[in-house]
C-alpha atoms as a PDB file:
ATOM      1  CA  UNK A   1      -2.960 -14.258  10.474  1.00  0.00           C
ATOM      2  CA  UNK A   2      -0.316 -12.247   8.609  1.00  0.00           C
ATOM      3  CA  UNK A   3       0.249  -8.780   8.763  1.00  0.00           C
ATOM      4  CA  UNK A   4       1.466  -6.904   5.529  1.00  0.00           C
ATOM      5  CA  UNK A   5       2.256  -3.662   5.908  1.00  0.00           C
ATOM      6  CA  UNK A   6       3.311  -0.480   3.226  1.00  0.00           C
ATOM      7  CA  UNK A   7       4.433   2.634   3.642  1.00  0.00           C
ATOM      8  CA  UNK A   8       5.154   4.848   0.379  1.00  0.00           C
ATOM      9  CA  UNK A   9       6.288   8.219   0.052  1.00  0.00           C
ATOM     10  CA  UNK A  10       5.781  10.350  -3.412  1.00  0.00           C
ATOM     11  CA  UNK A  11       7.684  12.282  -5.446  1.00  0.00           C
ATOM     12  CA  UNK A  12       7.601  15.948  -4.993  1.00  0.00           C
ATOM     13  CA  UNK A  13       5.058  17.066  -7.543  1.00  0.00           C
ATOM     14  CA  UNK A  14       2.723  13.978  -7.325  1.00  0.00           C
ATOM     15  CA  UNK A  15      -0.795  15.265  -8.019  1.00  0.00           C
ATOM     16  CA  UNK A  16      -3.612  14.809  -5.650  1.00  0.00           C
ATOM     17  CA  UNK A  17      -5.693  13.048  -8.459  1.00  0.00           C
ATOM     18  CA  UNK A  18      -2.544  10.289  -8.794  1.00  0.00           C
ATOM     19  CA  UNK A  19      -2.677   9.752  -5.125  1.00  0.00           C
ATOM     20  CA  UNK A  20      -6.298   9.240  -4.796  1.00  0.00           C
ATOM     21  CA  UNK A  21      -6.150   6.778  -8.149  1.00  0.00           C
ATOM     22  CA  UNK A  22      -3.747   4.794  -6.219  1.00  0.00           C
ATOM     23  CA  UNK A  23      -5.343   4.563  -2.360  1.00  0.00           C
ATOM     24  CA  UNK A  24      -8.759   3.499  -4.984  1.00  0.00           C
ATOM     25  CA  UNK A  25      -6.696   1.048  -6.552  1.00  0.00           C
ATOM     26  CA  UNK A  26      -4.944  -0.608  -3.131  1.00  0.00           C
ATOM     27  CA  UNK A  27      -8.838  -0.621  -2.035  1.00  0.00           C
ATOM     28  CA  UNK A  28     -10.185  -3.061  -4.746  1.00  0.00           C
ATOM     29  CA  UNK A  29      -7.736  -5.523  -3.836  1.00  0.00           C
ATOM     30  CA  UNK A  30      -9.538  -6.951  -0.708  1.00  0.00           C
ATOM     31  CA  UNK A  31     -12.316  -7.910  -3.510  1.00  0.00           C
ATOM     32  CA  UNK A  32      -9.917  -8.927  -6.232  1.00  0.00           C
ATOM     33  CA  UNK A  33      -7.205 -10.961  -4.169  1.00  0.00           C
ATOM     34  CA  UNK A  34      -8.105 -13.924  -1.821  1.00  0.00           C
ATOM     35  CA  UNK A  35      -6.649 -14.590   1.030  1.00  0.00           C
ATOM     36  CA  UNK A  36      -7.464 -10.998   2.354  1.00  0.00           C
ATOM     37  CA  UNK A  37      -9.110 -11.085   5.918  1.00  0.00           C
ATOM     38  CA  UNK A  38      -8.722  -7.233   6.261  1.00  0.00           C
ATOM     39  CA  UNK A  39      -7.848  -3.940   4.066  1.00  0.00           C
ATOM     40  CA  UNK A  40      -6.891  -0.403   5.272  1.00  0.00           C
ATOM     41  CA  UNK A  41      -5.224   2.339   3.457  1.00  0.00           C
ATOM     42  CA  UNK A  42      -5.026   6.020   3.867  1.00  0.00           C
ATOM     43  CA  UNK A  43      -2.671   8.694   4.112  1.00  0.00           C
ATOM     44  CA  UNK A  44      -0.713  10.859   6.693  1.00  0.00           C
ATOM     45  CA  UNK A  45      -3.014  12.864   8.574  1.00  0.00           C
ATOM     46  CA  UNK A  46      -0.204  14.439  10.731  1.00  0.00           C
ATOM     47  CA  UNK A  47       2.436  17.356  10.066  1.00  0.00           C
ATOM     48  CA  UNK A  48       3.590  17.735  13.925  1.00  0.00           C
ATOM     49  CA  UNK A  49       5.792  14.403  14.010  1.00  0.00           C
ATOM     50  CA  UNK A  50       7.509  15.636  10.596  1.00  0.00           C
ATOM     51  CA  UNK A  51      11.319  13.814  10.375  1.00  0.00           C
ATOM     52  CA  UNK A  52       9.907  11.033  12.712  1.00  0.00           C
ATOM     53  CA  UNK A  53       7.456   9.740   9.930  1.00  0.00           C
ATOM     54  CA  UNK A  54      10.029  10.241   7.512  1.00  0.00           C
ATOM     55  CA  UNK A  55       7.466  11.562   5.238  1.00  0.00           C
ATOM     56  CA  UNK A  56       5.491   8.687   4.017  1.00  0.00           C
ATOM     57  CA  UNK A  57       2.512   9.828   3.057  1.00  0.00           C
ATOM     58  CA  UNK A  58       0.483   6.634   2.714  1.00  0.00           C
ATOM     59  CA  UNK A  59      -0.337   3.085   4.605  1.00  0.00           C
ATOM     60  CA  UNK A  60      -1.314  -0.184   3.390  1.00  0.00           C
ATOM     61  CA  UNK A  61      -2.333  -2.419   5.960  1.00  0.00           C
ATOM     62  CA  UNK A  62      -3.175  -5.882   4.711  1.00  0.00           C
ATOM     63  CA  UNK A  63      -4.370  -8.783   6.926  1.00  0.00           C
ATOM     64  CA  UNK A  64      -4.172 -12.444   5.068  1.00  0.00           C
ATOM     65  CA  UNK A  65      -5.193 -15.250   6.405  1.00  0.00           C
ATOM     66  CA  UNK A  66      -1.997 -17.152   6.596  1.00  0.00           C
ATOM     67  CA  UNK A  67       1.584 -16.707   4.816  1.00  0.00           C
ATOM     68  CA  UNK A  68       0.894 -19.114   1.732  1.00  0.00           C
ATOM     69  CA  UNK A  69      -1.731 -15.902   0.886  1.00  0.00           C
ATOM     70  CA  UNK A  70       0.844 -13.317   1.347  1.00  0.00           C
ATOM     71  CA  UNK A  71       3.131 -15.514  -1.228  1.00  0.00           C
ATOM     72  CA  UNK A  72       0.252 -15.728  -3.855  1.00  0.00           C
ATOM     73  CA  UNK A  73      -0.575 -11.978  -3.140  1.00  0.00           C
ATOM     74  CA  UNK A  74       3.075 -10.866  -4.923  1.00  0.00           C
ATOM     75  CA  UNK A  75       2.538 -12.141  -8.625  1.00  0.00           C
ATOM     76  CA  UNK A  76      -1.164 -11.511  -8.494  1.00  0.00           C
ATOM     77  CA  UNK A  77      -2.576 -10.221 -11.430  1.00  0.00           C
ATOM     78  CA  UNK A  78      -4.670  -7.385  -9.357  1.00  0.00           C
ATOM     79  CA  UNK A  79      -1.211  -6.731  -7.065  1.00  0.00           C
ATOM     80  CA  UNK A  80       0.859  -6.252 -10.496  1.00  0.00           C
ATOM     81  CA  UNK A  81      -1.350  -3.947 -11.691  1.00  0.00           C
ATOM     82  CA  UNK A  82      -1.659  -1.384  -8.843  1.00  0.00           C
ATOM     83  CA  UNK A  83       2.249  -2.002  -8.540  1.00  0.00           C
ATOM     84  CA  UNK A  84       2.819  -0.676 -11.788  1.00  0.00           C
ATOM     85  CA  UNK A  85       0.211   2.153 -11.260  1.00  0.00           C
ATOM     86  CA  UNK A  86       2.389   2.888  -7.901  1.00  0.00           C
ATOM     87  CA  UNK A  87       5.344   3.359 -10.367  1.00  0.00           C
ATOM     88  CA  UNK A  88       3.640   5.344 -12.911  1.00  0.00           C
ATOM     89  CA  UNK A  89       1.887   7.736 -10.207  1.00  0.00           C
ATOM     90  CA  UNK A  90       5.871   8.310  -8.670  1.00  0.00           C
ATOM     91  CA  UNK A  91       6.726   6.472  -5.752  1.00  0.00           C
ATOM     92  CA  UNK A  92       9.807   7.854  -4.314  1.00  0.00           C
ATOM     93  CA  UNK A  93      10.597   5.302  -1.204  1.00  0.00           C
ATOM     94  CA  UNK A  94       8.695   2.944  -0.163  1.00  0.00           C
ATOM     95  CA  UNK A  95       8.809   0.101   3.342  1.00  0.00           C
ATOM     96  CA  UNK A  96       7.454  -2.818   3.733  1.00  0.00           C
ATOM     97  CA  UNK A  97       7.000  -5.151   7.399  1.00  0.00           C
ATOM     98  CA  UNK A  98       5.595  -8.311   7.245  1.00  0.00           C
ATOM     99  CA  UNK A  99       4.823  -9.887  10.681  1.00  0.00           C
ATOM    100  CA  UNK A 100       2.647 -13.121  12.328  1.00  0.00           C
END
């Protein structure tokens, strides 16, 4: 099992509609990609630990099934696509922690 894990933080002015279009988009991956065991995403529920957090303001947790589906999860067709809707909705930083 492999452990991919995002965090992204928006731009300042990133509508709520944009946001929800992308956590909708990271969802229909599990169905589009193989490989995925396990899909979560959602956003920051907490204010109190602000500076810790860093602001991001949204998780992708991705469980494959072994590293050769992490590789063929990059260039994806379905991965491209809500990549380049991550750009377009205004991604300011963004972290990513792959583990076993």
């Amino acid at each position: 099992m492999v452990t991919h894990i995002v965090l992204l933080k928006f731009k300042e002015g990133t509508t709520e509609d944009l946001k929800s279009e992308l956590q909708t988009g990271f969802k229909a991956l599990e169905e589009a990609i193989p490989g995925i065991e396990k899909l979560s995403v959602g956003r920051n529920i907490t204010q109190f630990n602000e500076g810790v957090n860093k602001d991001f303001d949204m998780i992708l947790n991705i469980e494959f099934t072994d590293l050769k589906a992490l590789e063929e999860y990059w260039p994806h067709p379905a991965h491209q696509a809500v990549s380049a809707l991550a750009a377009q909705v205004g991604v300011d930083d963004v972290l990513i922690v792959d583990y076993e």
